[in-house]
Each structure stands twice: as C-alpha cells, then as structure tokens.
Protein backbone atom coordinates (compact mmCIF):
# COMPACT_ATOMS: atom_id res chain seq x y z
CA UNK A 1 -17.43 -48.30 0.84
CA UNK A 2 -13.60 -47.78 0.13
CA UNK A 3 -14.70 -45.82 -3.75
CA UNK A 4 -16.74 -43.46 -1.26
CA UNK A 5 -14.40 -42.89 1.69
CA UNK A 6 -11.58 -41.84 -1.78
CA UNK A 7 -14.41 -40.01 -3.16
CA UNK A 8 -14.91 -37.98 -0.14
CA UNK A 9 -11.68 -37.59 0.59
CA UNK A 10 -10.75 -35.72 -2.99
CA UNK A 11 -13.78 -33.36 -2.49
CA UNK A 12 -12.61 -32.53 1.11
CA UNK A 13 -9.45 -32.02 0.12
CA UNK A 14 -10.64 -29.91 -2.87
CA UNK A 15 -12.86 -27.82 -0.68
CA UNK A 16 -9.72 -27.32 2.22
CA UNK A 17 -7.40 -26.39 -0.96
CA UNK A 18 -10.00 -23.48 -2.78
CA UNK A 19 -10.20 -22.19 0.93
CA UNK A 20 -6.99 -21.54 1.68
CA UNK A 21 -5.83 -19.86 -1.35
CA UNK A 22 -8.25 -17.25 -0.49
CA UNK A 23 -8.74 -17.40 3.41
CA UNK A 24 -4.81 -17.61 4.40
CA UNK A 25 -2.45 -15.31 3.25
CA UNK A 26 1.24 -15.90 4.46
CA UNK A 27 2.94 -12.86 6.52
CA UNK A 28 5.30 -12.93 3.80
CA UNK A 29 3.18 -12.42 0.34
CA UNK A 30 2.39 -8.55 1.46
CA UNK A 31 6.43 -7.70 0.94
CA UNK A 32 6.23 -8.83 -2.66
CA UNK A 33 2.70 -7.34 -4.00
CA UNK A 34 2.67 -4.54 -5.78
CA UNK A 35 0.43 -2.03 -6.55
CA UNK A 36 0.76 -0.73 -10.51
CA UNK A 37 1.07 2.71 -10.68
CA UNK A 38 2.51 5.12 -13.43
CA UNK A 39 5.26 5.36 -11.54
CA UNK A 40 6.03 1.79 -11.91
CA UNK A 41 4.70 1.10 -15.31
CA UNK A 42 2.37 0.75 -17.56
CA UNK A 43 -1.21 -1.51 -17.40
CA UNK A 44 -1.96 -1.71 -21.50
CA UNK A 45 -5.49 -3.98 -21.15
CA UNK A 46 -7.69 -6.12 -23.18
CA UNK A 47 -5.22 -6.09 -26.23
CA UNK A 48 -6.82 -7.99 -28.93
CA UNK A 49 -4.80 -10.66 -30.64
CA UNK A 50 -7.77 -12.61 -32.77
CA UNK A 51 -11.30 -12.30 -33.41
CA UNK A 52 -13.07 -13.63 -30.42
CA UNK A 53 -14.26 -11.84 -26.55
CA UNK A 54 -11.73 -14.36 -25.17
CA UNK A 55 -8.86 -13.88 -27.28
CA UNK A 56 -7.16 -10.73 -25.32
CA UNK A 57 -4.16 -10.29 -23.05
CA UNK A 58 -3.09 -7.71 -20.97
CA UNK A 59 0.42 -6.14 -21.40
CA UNK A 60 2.52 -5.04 -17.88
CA UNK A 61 5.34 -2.25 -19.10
CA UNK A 62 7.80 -1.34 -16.50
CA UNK A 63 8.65 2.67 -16.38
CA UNK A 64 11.78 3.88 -18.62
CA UNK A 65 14.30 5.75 -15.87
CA UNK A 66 17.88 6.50 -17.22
C-alpha cells in the first residue's frame, strides 16, 4: 500500500507540474518576452550542423546599431 500511495503521489505531482508550466503564467514573465523582429535581430533557422533531420539549431543575431 505505501509503493502505491509514492507511486501516486509522483504521477500527481507530475501531472500538477506539466499543468502549471502551461496554465499559470506569472504577472511578471510578460515584461521580459520578446517578440523577434528585424528590428531586434535576426531568426537564422534550421541550420544544419550534421547529416541527420534532428541535427539543426537555430541561430538568434541581435541587430548591428552604432
């Protein structure tokens, strides 16, 4: 019975864990997201860096301003 009551508990604990991180957002977290723009930088995607589908990365620039 006590294997089952830890087992439980992980997988409710799991379950309340995935949900926040998509159902609450802190008041905070809208200040600091940012929306990429060419006035920002530059999104360089799906660079290929070996011979497989997963074996690409994505490259953030920021803008040049002097």
């Amino acid at each position: 019975m006590f294997v089952f009551i830890c087992i439980l508990t992980f997988i409710v604990s799991f379950g309340v864990g995935i949900a926040s991180k998509f159902v609450i957002r802190p008041s905070w977290a809208k200040k600091y997201s940012v929306q990429m723009t060419d006035e920002i930088g530059k999104v360089y995607k799906d660079i290929s860096y070996g011979d497989g589908d997963a074996n690409k990365f994505e490259s953030k620039n920021p803008c040049q301003r002097w």
